[in-house]
Protein backbone atom coordinates (compact mmCIF):
# COMPACT_ATOMS: atom_id res chain seq x y z
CA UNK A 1 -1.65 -23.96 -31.66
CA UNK A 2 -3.42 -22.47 -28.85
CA UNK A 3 -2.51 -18.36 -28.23
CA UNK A 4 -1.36 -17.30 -25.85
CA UNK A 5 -3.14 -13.79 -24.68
CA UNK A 6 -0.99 -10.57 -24.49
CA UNK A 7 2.21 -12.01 -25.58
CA UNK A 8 2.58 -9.87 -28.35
CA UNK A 9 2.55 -13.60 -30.60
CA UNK A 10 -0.45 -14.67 -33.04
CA UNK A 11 -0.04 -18.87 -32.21
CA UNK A 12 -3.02 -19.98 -33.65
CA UNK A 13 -2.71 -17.58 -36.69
CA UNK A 14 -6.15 -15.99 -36.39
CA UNK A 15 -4.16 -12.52 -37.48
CA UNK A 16 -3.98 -11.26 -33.84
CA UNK A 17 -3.02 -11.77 -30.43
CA UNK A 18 -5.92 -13.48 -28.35
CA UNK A 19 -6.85 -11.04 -25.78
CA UNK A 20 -6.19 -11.00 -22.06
CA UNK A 21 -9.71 -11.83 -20.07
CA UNK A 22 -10.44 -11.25 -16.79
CA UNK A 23 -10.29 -8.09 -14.16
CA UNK A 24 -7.92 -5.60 -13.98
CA UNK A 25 -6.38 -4.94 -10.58
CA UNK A 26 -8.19 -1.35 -10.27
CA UNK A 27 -11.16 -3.52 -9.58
CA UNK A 28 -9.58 -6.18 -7.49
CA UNK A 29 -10.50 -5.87 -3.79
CA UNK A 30 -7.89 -6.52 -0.61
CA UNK A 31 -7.77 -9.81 0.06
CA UNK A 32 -8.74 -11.35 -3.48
CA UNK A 33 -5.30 -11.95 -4.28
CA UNK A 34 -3.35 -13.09 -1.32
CA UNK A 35 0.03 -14.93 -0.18
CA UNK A 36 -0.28 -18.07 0.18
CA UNK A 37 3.35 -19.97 -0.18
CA UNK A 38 6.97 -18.72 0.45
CA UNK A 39 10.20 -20.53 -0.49
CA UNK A 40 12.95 -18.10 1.56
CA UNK A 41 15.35 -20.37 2.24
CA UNK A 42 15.70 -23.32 -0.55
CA UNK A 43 18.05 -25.82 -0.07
CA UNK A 44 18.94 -28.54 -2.99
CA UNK A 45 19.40 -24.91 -5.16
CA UNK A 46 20.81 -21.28 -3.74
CA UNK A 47 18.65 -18.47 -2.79
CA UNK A 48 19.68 -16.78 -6.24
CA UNK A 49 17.52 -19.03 -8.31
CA UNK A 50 15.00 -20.98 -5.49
CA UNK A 51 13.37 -18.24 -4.10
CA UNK A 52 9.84 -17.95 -5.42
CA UNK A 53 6.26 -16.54 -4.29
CA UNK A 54 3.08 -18.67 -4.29
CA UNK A 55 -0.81 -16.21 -4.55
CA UNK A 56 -3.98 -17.39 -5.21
CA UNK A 57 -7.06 -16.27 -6.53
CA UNK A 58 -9.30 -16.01 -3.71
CA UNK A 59 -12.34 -14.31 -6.08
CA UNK A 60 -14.73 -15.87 -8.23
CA UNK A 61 -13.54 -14.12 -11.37
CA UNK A 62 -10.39 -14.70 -13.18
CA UNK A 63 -8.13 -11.64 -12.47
CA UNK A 64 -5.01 -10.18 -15.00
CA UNK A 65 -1.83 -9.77 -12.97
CA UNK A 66 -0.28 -7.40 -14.99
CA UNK A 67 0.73 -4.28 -13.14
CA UNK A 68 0.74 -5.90 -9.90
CA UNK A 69 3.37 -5.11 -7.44
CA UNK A 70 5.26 -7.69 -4.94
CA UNK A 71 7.53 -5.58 -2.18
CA UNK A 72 8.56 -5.85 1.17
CA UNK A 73 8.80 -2.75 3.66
CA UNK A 74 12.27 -1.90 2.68
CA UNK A 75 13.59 -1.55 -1.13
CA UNK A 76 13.05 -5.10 -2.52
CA UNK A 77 10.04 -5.23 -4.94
CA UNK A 78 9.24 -6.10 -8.39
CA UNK A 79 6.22 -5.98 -10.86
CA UNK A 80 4.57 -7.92 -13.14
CA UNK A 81 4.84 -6.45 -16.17
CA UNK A 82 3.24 -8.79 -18.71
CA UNK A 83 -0.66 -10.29 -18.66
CA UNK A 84 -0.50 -13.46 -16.89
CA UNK A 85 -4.45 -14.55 -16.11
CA UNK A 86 -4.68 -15.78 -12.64
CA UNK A 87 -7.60 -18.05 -12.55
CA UNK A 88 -10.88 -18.23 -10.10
CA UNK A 89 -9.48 -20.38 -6.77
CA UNK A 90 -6.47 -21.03 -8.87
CA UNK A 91 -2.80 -20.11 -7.82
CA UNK A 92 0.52 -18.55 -9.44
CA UNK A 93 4.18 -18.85 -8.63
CA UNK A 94 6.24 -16.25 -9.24
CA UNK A 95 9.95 -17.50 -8.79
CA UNK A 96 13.92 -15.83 -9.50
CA UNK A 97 13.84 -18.51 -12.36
CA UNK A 98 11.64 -20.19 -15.00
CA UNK A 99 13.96 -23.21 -15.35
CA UNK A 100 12.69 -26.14 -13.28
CA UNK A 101 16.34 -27.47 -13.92
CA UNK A 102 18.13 -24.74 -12.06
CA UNK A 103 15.43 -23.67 -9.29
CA UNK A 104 14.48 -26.55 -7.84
CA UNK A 105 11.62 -28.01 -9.70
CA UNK A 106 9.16 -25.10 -9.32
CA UNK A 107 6.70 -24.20 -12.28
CA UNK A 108 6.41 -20.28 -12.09
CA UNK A 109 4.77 -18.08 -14.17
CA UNK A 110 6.84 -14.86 -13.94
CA UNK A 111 10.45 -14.46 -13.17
CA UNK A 112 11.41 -11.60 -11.28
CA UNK A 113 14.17 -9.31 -10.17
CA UNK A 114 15.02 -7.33 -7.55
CA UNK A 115 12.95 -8.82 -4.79
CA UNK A 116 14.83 -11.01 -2.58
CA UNK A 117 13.21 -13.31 0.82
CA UNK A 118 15.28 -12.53 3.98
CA UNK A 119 15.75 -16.34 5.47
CA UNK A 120 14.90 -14.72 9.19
CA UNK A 121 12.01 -12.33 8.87
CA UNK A 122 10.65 -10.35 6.09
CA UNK A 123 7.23 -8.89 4.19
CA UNK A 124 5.24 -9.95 1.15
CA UNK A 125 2.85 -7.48 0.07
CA UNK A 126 0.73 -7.41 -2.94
CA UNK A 127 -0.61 -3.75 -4.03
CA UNK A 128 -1.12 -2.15 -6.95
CA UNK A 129 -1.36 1.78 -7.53
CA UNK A 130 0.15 2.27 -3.74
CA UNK A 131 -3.01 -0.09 -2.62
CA UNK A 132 -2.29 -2.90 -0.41
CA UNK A 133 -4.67 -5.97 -1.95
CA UNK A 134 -2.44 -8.54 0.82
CA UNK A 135 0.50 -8.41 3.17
CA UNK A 136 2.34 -11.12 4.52
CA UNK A 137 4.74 -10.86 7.44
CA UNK A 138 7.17 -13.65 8.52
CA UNK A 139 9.39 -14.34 11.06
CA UNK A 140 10.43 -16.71 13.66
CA UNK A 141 9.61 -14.26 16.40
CA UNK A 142 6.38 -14.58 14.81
CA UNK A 143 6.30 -18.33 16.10
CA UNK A 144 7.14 -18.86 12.31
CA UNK A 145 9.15 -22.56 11.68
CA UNK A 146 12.05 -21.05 10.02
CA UNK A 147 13.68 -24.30 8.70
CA UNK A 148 15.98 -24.63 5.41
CA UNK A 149 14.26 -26.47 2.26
CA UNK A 150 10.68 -25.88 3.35
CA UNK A 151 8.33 -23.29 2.64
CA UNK A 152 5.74 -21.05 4.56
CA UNK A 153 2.62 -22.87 3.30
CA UNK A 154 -0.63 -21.52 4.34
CA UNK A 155 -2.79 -23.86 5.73
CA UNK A 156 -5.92 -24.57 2.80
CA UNK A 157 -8.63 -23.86 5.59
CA UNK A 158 -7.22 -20.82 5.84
CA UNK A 159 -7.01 -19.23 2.74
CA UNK A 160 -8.17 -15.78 4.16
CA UNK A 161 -5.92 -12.05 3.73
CA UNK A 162 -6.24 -11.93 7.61
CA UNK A 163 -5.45 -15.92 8.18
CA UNK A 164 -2.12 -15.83 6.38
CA UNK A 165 -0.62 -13.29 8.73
CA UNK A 166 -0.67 -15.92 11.67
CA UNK A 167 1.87 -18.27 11.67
């Protein structure tokens, strides 16, 4: 079986874990991780469990998650608190549920807690250590398409920390 790395859970019986690879966020710059997707307001499945967070890789290294913060400006946040490898140009979900039958079909990575997506305006921000790597604010003052079922998608051309704060 192929290991998995930092899950604690030897696999391919070698005798250990395999090893988490990549950069640790103390050596990820702002804007190499950044928001790219946000589901606030599902609709075939309640907020509760279709909520989730899209970020992408926007370095040329593979980068470990773990440790990284998601928050808004008020008391909502959560962090990752296992290794999850984020690869070069690559994205990861993080969603309120891992079960594709109950959240709406999404494949996430992480399931968090205490973070929830106002459906009018909010913030994503991605820090770790109290240092902002990406924030994302939304709203439909903003000029923001606020509609029920569909996400806050960031336009591929503009896969940029400053480009994803324009709606």
């Amino acid at each position: 079986a192929e290991d998995i790395p930092g899950d604690g859970i030897d696999q391919d019986c070698s005798g250990s874990d395999a090893e988490v690879t990549g950069r640790i966020l103390d050596d990820v710059l702002t804007g190499e991780l950044i928001v790219t997707e946000v589901m606030n307001n599902p609709y075939s499945v309640g907020d509760d469990v279709g909520e989730w967070v899209e970020i992408f890789n926007n370095s040329n290294s593979d980068i470990d998650l773990n440790g990284l913060v998601v928050s808004d400006n008020g008391d909502d946040s959560f962090t990752v608190t296992e290794s999850i490898l984020i690869p070069s140009r690559e994205h990861v979900v993080f969603g309120l549920s891992l079960d594709t039958a109950v959240n709406g079909g999404v494949t996430a990575s992480f399931a968090y807690s205490g973070f929830i997506l106002s459906n009018n305006a909010d913030e994503v921000i991605l820090s770790h250590n109290g240092r902002v790597l990406d924030e994302m604010v939304y709203s439909s003052d903003l000029g923001y398409g606020m509609s029920v079922g569909k996400s806050l998608s960031l336009d591929v051309d503009k896969y940029d920390f400053n480009d994803n704060d324009v709606s």
